[in-house]
Every structure is written in C-alpha cells, then in structure tokens.
C-alpha atoms as a PDB file:
ATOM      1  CA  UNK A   1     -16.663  -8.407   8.296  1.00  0.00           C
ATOM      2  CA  UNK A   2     -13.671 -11.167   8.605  1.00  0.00           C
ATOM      3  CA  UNK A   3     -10.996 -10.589   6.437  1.00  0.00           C
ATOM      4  CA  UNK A   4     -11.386 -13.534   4.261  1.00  0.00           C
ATOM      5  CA  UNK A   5     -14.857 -12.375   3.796  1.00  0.00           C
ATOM      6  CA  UNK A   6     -13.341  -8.783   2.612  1.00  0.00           C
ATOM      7  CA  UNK A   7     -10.902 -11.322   0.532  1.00  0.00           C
ATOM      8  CA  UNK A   8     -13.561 -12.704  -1.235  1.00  0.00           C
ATOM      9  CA  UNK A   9     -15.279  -9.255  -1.612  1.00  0.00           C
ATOM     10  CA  UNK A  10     -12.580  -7.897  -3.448  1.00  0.00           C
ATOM     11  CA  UNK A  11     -12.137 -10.481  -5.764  1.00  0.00           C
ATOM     12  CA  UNK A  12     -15.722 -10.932  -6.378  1.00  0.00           C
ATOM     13  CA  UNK A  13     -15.497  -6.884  -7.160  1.00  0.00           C
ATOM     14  CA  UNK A  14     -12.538  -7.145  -9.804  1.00  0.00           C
ATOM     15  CA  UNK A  15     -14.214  -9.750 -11.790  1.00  0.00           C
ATOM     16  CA  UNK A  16     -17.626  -8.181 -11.813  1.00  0.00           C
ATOM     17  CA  UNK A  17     -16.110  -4.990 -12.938  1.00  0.00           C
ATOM     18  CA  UNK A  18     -13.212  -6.275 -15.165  1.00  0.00           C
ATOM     19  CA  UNK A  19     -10.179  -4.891 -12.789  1.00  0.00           C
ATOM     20  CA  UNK A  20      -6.913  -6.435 -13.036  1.00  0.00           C
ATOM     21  CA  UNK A  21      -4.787  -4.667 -10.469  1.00  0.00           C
ATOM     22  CA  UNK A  22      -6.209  -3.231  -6.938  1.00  0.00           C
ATOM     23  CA  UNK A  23      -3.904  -0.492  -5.189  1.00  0.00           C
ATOM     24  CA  UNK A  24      -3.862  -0.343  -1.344  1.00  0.00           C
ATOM     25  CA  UNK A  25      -2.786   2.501   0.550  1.00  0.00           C
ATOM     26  CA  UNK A  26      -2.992   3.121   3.686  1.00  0.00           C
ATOM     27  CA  UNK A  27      -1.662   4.122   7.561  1.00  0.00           C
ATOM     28  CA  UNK A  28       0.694   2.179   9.410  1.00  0.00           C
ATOM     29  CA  UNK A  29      -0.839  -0.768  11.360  1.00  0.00           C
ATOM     30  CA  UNK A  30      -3.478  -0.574   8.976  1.00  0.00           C
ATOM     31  CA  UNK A  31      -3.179  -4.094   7.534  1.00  0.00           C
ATOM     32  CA  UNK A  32      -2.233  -3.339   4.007  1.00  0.00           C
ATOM     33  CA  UNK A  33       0.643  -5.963   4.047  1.00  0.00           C
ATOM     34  CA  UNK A  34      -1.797  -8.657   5.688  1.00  0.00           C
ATOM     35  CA  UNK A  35      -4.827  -7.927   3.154  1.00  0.00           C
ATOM     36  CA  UNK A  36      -2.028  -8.028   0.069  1.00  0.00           C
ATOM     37  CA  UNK A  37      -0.639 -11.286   0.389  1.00  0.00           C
ATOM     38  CA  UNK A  38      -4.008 -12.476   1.557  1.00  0.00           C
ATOM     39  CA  UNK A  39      -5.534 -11.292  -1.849  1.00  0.00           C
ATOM     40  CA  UNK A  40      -2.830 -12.764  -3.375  1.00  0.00           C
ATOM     41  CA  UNK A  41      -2.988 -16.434  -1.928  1.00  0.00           C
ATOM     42  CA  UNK A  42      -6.561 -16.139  -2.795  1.00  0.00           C
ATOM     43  CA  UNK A  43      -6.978 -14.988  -6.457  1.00  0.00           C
ATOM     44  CA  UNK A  44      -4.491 -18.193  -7.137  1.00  0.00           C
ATOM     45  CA  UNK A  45      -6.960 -20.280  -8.137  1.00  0.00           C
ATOM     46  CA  UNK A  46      -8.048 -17.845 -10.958  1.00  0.00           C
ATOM     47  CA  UNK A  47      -4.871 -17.452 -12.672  1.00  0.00           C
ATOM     48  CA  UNK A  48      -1.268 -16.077 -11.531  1.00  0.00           C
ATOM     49  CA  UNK A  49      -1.216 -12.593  -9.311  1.00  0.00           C
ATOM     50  CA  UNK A  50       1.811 -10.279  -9.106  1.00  0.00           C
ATOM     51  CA  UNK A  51       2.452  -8.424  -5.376  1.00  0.00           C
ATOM     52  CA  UNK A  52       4.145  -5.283  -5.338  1.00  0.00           C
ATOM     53  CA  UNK A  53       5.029  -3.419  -2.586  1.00  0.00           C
ATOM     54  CA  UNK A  54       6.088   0.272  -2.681  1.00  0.00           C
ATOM     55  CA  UNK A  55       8.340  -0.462   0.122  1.00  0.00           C
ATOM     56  CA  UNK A  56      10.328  -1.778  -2.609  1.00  0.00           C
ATOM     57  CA  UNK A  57      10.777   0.965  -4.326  1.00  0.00           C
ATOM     58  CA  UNK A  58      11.972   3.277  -1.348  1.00  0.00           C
ATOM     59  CA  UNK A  59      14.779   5.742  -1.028  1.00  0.00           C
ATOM     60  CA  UNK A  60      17.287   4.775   1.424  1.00  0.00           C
ATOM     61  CA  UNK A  61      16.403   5.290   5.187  1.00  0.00           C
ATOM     62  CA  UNK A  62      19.918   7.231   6.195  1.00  0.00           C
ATOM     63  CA  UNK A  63      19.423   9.127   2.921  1.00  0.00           C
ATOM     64  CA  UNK A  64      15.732  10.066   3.737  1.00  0.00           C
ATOM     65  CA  UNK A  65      16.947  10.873   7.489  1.00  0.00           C
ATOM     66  CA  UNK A  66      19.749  13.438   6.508  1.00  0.00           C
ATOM     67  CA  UNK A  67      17.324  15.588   4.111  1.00  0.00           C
ATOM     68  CA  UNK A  68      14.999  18.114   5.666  1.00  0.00           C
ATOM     69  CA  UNK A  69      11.454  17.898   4.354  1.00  0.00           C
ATOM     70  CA  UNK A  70       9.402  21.054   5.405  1.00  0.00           C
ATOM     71  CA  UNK A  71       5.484  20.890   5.016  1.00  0.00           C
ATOM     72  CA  UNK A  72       2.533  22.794   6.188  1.00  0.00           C
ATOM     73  CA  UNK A  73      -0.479  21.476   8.001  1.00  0.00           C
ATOM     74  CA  UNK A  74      -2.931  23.832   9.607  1.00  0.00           C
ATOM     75  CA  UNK A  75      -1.283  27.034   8.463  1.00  0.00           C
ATOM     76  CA  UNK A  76       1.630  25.764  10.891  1.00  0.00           C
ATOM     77  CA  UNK A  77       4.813  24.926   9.079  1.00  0.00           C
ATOM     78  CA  UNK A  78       6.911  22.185  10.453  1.00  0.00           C
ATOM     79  CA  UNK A  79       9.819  20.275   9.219  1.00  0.00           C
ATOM     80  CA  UNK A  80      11.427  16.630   9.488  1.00  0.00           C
ATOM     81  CA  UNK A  81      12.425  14.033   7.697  1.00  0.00           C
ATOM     82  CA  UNK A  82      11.385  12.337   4.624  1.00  0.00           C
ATOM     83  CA  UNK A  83       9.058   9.392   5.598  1.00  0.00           C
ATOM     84  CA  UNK A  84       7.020   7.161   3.275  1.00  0.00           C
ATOM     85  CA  UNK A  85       3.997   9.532   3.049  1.00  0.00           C
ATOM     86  CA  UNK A  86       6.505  11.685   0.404  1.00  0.00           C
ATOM     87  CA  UNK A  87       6.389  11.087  -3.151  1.00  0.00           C
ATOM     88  CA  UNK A  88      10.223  12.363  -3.365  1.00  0.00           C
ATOM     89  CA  UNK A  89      11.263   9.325  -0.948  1.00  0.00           C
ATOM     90  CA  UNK A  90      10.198   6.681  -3.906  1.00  0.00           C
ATOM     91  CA  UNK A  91      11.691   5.828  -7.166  1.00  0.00           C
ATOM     92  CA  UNK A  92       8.107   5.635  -8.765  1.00  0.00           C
ATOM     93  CA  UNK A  93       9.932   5.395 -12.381  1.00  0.00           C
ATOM     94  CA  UNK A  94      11.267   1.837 -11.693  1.00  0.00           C
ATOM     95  CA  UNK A  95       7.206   0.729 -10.440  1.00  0.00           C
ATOM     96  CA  UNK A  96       5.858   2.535 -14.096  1.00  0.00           C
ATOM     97  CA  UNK A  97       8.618   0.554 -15.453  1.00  0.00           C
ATOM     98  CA  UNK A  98       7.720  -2.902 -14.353  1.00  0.00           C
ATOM     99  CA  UNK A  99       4.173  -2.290 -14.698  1.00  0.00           C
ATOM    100  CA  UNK A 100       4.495  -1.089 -18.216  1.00  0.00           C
ATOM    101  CA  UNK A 101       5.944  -4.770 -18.804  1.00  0.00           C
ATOM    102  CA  UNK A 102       3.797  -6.853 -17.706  1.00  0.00           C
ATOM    103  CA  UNK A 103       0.826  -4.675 -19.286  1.00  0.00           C
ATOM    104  CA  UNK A 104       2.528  -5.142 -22.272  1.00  0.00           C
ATOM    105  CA  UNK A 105       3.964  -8.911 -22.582  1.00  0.00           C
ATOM    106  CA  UNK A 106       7.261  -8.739 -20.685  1.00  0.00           C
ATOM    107  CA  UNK A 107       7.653 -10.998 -17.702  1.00  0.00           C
ATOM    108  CA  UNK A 108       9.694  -9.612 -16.134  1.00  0.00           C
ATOM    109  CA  UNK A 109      11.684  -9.499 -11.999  1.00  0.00           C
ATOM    110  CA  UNK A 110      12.666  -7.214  -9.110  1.00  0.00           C
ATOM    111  CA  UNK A 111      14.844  -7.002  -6.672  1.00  0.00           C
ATOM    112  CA  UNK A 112      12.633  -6.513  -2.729  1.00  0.00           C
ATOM    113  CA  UNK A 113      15.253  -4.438  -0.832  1.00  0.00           C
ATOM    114  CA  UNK A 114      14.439  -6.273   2.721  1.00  0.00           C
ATOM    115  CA  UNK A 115      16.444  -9.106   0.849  1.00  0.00           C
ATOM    116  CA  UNK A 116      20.212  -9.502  -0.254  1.00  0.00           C
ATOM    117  CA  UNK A 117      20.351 -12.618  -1.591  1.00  0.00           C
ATOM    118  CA  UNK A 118      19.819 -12.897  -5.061  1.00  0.00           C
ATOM    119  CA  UNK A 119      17.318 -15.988  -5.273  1.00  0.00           C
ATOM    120  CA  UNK A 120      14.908 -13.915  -3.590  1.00  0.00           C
ATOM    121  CA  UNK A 121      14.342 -11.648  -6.980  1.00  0.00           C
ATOM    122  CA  UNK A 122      10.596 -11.886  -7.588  1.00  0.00           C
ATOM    123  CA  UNK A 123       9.193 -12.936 -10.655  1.00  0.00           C
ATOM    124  CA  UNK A 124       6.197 -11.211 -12.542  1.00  0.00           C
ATOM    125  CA  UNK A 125       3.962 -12.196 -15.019  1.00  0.00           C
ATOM    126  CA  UNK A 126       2.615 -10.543 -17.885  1.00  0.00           C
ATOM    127  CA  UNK A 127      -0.163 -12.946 -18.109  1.00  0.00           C
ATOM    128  CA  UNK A 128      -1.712 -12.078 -14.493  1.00  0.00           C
ATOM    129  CA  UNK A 129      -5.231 -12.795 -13.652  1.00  0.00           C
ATOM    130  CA  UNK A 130      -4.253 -10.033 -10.665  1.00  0.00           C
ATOM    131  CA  UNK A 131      -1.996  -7.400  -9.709  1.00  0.00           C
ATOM    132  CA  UNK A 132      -1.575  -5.908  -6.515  1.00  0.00           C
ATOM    133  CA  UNK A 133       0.410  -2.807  -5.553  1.00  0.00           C
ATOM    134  CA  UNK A 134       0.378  -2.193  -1.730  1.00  0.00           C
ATOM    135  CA  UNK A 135       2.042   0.797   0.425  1.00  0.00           C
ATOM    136  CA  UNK A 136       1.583   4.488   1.289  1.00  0.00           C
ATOM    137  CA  UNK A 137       2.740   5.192  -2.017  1.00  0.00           C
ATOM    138  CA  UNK A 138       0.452   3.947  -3.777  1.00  0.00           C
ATOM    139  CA  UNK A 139      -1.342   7.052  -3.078  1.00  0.00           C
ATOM    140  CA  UNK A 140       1.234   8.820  -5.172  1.00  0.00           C
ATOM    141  CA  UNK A 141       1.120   6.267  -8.574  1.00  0.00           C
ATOM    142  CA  UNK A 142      -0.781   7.273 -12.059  1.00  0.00           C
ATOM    143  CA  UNK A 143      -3.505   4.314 -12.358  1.00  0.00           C
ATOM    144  CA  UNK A 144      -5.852   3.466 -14.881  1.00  0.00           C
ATOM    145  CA  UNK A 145      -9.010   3.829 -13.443  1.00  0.00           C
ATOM    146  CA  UNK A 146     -10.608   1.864 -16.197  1.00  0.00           C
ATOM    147  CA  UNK A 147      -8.717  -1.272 -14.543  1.00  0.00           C
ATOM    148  CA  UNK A 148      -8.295  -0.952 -11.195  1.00  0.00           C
ATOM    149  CA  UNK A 149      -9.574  -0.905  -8.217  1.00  0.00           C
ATOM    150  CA  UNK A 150      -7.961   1.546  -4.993  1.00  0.00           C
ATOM    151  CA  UNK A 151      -8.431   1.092  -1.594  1.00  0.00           C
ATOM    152  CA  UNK A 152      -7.683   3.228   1.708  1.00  0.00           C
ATOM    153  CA  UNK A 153      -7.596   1.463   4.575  1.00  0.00           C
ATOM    154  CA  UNK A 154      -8.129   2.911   8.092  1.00  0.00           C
ATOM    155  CA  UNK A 155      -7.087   2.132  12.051  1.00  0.00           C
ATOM    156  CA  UNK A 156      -7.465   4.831  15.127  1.00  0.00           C
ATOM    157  CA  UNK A 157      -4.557   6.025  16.464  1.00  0.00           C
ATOM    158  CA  UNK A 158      -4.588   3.960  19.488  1.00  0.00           C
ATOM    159  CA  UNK A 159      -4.204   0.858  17.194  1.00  0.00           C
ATOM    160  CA  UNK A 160      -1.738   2.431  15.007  1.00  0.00           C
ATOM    161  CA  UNK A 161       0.714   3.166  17.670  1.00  0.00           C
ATOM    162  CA  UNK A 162       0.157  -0.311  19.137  1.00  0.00           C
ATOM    163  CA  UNK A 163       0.381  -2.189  15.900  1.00  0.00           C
ATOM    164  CA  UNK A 164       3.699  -0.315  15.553  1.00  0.00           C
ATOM    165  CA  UNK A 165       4.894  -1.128  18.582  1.00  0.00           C
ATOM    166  CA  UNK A 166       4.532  -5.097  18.338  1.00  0.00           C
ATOM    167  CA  UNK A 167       5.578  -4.646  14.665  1.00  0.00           C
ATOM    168  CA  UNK A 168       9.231  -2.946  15.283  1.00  0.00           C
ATOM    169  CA  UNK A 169       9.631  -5.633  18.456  1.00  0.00           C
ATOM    170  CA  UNK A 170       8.544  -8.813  16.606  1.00  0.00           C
ATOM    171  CA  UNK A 171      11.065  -7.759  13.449  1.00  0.00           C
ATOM    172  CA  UNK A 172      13.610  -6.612  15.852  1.00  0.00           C
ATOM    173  CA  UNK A 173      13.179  -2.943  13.750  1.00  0.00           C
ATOM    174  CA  UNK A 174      14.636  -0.046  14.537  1.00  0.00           C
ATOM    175  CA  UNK A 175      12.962   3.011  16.515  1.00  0.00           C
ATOM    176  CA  UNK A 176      12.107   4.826  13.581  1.00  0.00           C
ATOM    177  CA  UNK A 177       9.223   2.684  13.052  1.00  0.00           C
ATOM    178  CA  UNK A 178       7.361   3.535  15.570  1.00  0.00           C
ATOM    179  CA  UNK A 179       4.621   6.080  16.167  1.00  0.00           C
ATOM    180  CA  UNK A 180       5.482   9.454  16.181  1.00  0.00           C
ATOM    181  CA  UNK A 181       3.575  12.650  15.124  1.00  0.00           C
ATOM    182  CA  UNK A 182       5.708  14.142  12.540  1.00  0.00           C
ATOM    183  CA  UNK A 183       5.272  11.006  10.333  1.00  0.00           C
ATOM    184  CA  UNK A 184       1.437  11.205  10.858  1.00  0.00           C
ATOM    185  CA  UNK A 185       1.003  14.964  10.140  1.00  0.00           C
ATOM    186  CA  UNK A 186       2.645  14.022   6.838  1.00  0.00           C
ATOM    187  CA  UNK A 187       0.333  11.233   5.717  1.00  0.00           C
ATOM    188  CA  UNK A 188      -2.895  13.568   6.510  1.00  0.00           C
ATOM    189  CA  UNK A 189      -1.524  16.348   3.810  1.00  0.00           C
ATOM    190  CA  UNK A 190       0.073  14.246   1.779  1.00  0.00           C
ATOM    191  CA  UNK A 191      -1.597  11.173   1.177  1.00  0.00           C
ATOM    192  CA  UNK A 192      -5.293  12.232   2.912  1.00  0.00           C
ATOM    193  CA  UNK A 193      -5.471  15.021   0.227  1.00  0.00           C
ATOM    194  CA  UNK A 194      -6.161  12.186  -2.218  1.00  0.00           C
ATOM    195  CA  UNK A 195      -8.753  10.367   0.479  1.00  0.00           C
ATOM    196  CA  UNK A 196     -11.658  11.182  -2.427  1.00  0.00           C
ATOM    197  CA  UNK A 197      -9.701   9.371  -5.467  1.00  0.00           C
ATOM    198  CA  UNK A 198      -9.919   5.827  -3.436  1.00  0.00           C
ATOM    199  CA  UNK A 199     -12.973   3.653  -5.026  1.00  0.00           C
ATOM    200  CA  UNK A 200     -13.487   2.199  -1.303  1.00  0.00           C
ATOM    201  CA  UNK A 201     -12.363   3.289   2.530  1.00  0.00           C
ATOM    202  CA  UNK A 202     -11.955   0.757   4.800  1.00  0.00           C
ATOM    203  CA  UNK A 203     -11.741   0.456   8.444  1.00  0.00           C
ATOM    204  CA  UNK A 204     -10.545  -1.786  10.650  1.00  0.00           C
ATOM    205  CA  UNK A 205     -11.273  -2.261  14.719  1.00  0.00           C
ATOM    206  CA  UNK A 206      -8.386  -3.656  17.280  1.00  0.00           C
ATOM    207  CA  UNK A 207      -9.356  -7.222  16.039  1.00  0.00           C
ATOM    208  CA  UNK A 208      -9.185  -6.816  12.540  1.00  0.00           C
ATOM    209  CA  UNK A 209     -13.444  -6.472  12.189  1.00  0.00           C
ATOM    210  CA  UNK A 210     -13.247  -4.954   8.443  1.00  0.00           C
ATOM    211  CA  UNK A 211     -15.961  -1.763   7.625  1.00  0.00           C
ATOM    212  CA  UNK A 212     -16.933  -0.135   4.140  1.00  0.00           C
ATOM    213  CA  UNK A 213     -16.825   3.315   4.645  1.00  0.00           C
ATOM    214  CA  UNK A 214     -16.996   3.918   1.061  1.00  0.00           C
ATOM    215  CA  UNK A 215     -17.706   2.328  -1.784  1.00  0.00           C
ATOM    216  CA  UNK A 216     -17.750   4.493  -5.100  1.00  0.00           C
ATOM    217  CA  UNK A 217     -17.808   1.108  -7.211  1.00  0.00           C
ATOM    218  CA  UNK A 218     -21.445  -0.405  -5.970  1.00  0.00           C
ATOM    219  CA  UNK A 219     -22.793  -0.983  -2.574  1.00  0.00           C
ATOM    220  CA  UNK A 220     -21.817  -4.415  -0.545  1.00  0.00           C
ATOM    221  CA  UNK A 221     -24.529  -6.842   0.507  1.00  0.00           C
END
C-alpha cells in the first residue's frame, strides 16, 4: 500500500470509529514525520487538524548528553545517554497542557524548538476535526483510548541506518543522529515494551510500500 492510500485509510478509520487525535510512534527512518504532515494536509478538507510533534517538547541535547542513563536489556546492563526513547528526556506536562486546551475550548500556541523566530509559534485549535501527535514519545503519553487512534510504525535496520544517514546529511545534522546501537537498545525496552498498546503496527519496505501488521481496530480491505 502507497502512502496516500494508508492516508486515506486512516482517515477513513477515525471517522468510522469517532477518533479525533491519532498518535504515531515509531523508530527512526520510520516515516512518522512524512505520514504526520501527510495526514494533516489531508484531513483539511474535513475541518482544521492540529500537528504535534514530541520533538517539541524535548530536553535539551547537551543536557541529555551530560546525564548518564543506565538500562538493562537482556539481563546485560549498559549505560549512555539520554536519547528520545526516555520518558525523563521530555517535558510531557507542557503536551497534557496544550492538549487539555484544546479538548476543552482554548485555542491556544507553541513554541517548535527547531525555530527561533517568533512568527513561527504554531497555532492550535480547539475546534479540530483532527489531532495528531507524532514522535517516539508518544509511546510515553496518557491517551484516551475512547478517542484515539495509535500507531507503531516499523523499518529494518538496514533502512533505519540509511534513512539516518541521508537525513543528518540533507539537514546538515549533527553525528548524533545517526545510527548507533545504544540508542536502539533503548527504544526496544523502552518504547517496544508498549508494542501491544498500539491499535495498528505498520511496516514499511526501502520504498515506502506500507503493511498492516496489526490492526486491533477492524481488519483493512
């Protein structure tokens, strides 16, 4: 499946069901930034949508650097840094916060920290045919299960590493973003412990060919 036809999926899925906000977690390279904004651009024509991402709402990268995180993973304990896939390296109050308001009648803005320039705060609405929440933290976030719909989504290794790659080069990024096996020992115990709580798991192939591994709301046609 095409990711407009995944688009459309989705969509279809939240109206049928009566969802108004659809969480998307997760690896790197998996798409979850491309599948947001594509959501987004698409549920226009139904009403306004509000994009979040939890990259937002992340702890400074020096700060996260100079702490020692220690974690266990196959009865072996190793230790690093705090990456993404840590609930400590996210202020999760400020995301309850701004959903809170617009779940409640309070338009309200936020500040995306890739920007410095202060006509880049982005706006939210309260009255929202569609909100979407993307990032590895996600995995971390209370939801309302009544109203929402959470995906996982899924590339190999081989396509992580090489998303990364072209990622950090395109964006001129530093090294940290790249691959590295610390950072992916701490997604699988810290955000693959919740792999069951996701209403679908999706995969994606090198060319962005889109599979349902799951799908705990009803079964695609």
């Amino acid at each position: 499946m095409k990711i407009d036809d995944l688009v459309n999926y989705l969509i279809d899925l939240c109206k049928e069901h009566h969802l108004n906000k659809i969480y998307i977690c997760g690896n790197g390279g998996s798409g979850k930034t491309t599948l947001s904004k594509k959501i987004y651009e698409a549920s226009s024509k139904y009403g306004f949508s509000n994009l979040i991402s939890l990259d937002d709402f992340l702890v400074d990268t020096e700060m996260r650097k100079n702490g020692v995180n220690t974690w266990t993973e196959n009865g072996i304990q190793y230790s690093g840094r705090y990456t993404s896939s840590n609930i400590e390296s996210y202020f999760l109050k400020n995301v309850y916060e701004i959903l809170y308001n617009i779940d409640n009648g309070i338009d309200c803005y936020y500040f995306p920290r890739k920007y410095k320039e202060k006509n880049n705060i982005r706006q939210l609405k309260s009255n929202y045919f569609l909100t979407i929440v993307e990032g590895v933290g996600t995995a971390f976030l209370e939801k309302d299960k009544e109203k929402s719909l959470t995906i996982l989504l899924k590339c190999n290794k081989e396509n992580e590493i090489e998303r990364r790659k072209e990622r950090t080069q395109k964006l001129n990024r530093p090294d940290i973003e790249l691959y590295d096996e610390l950072r992916s020992s701490q997604y699988r115990v810290n955000v693959l412990k919740h792999e069951e709580t996701f209403d679908l798991i999706i995969e994606n192939d090198k060319d962005f060919n889109y599979k349902i591994n799951k799908n705990s709301r009803c079964s695609y046609e």
